[in-house]
Protein backbone atom coordinates (compact mmCIF):
# COMPACT_ATOMS: atom_id res chain seq x y z
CA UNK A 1 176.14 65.36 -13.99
CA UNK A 2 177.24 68.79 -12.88
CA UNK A 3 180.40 69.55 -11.84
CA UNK A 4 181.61 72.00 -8.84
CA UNK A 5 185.09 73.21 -8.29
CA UNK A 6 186.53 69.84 -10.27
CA UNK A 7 183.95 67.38 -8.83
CA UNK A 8 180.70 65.91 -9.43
CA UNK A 9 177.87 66.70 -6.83
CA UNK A 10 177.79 63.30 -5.16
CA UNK A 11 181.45 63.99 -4.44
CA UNK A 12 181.08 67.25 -2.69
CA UNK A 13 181.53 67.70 0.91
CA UNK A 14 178.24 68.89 2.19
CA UNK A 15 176.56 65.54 2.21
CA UNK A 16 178.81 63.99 4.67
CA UNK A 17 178.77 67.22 6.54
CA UNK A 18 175.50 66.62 6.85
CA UNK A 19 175.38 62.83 8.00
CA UNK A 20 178.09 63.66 10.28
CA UNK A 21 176.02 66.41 12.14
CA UNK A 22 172.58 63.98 12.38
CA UNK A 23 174.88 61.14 13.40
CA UNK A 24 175.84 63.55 16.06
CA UNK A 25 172.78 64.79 17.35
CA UNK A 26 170.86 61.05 16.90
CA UNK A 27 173.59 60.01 19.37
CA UNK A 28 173.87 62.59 21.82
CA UNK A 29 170.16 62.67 22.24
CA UNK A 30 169.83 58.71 23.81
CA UNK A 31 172.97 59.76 25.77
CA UNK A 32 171.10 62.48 26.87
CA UNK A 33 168.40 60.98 27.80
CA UNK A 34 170.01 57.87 29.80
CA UNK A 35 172.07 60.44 32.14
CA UNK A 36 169.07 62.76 32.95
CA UNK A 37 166.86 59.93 33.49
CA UNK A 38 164.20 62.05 32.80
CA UNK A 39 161.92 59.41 31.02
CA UNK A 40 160.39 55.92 32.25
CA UNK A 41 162.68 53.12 31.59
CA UNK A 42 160.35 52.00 28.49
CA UNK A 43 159.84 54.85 27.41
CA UNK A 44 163.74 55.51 27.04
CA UNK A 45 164.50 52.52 25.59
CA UNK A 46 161.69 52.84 22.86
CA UNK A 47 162.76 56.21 22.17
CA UNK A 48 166.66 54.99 21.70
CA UNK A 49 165.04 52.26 19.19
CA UNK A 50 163.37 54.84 17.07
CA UNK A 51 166.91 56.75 17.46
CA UNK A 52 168.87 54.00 16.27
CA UNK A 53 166.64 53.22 13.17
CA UNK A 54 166.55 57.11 12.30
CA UNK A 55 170.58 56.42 12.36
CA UNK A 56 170.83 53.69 9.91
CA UNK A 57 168.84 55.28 7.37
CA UNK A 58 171.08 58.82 8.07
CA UNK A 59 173.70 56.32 7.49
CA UNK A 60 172.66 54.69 4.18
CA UNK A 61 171.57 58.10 2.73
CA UNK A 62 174.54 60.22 3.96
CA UNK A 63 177.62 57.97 3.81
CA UNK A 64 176.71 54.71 1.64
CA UNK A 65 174.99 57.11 -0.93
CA UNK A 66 171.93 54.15 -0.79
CA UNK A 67 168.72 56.18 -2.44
CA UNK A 68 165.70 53.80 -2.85
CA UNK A 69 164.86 55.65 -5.37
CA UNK A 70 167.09 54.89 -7.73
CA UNK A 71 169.27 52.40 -6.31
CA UNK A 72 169.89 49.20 -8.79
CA UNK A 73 167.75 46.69 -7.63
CA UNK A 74 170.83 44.23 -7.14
CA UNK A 75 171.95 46.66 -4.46
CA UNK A 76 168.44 46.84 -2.36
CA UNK A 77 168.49 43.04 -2.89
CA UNK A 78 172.09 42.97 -0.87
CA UNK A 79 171.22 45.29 1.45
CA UNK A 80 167.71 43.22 2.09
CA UNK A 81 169.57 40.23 2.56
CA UNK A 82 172.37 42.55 5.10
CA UNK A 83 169.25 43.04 7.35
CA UNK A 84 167.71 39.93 7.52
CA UNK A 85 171.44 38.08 8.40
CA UNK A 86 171.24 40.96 11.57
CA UNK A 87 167.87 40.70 12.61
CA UNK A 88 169.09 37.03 12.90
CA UNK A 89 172.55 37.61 14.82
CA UNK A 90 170.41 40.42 17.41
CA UNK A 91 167.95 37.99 17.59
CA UNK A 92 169.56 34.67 18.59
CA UNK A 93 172.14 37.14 20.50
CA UNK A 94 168.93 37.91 22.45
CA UNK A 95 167.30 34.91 22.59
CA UNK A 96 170.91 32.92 24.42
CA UNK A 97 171.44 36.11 27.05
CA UNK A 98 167.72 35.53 28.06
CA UNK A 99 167.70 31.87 28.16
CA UNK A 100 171.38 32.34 30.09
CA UNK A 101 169.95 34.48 32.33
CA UNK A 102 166.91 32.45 33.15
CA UNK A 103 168.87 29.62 33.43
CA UNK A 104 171.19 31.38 35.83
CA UNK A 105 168.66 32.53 38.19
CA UNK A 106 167.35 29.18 39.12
């Protein structure tokens, strides 16, 4: 491990410098596009999806220093299980707001 100016390279600044700039501009971009309303409704939302996946992994590699490469596999097995227990929560969030709102509309 090399060392810069008294600390190793994962501990430098530039990496979150980094993160913090993408975070930026993968956030301002679905703002963007919601207040110009310059896309189809679909098409937005897709587009924000995309965004929002491009985030997490900016996210992972920038500020939770998560490589896939050579992360321990006891750590990719955590963060597997971390994604399955959201898809869960977003999905049977999803699933009660539409069976509310069906419900309600009756």
């Amino acid at each position: 491990m090399e060392i810069k100016s008294g600390l190793p390279i994962e501990r430098t600044i530039k990496p979150y410098l980094i993160g913090l700039a993408l975070a930026v501009v993968l956030t301002a971009i679905p703002f963007g596009l919601v207040a110009a309303g310059s896309l189809p409704r679909q098409t937005t939302l897709i587009v924000i999806a995309v965004l929002a996946v491009i985030q997490i992994l900016v996210h992972l590699r920038f500020f939770l220093h998560i490589d896939f490469k050579t992360t321990p596999r006891e750590n990719l097995v955590a963060l597997a299980f971390a994604v399955v227990l959201i898809c869960i929560m977003v999905g049977g969030s999803l699933w009660i707001m539409f069976d509310l709102y069906h419900r309600m509309m009756v």
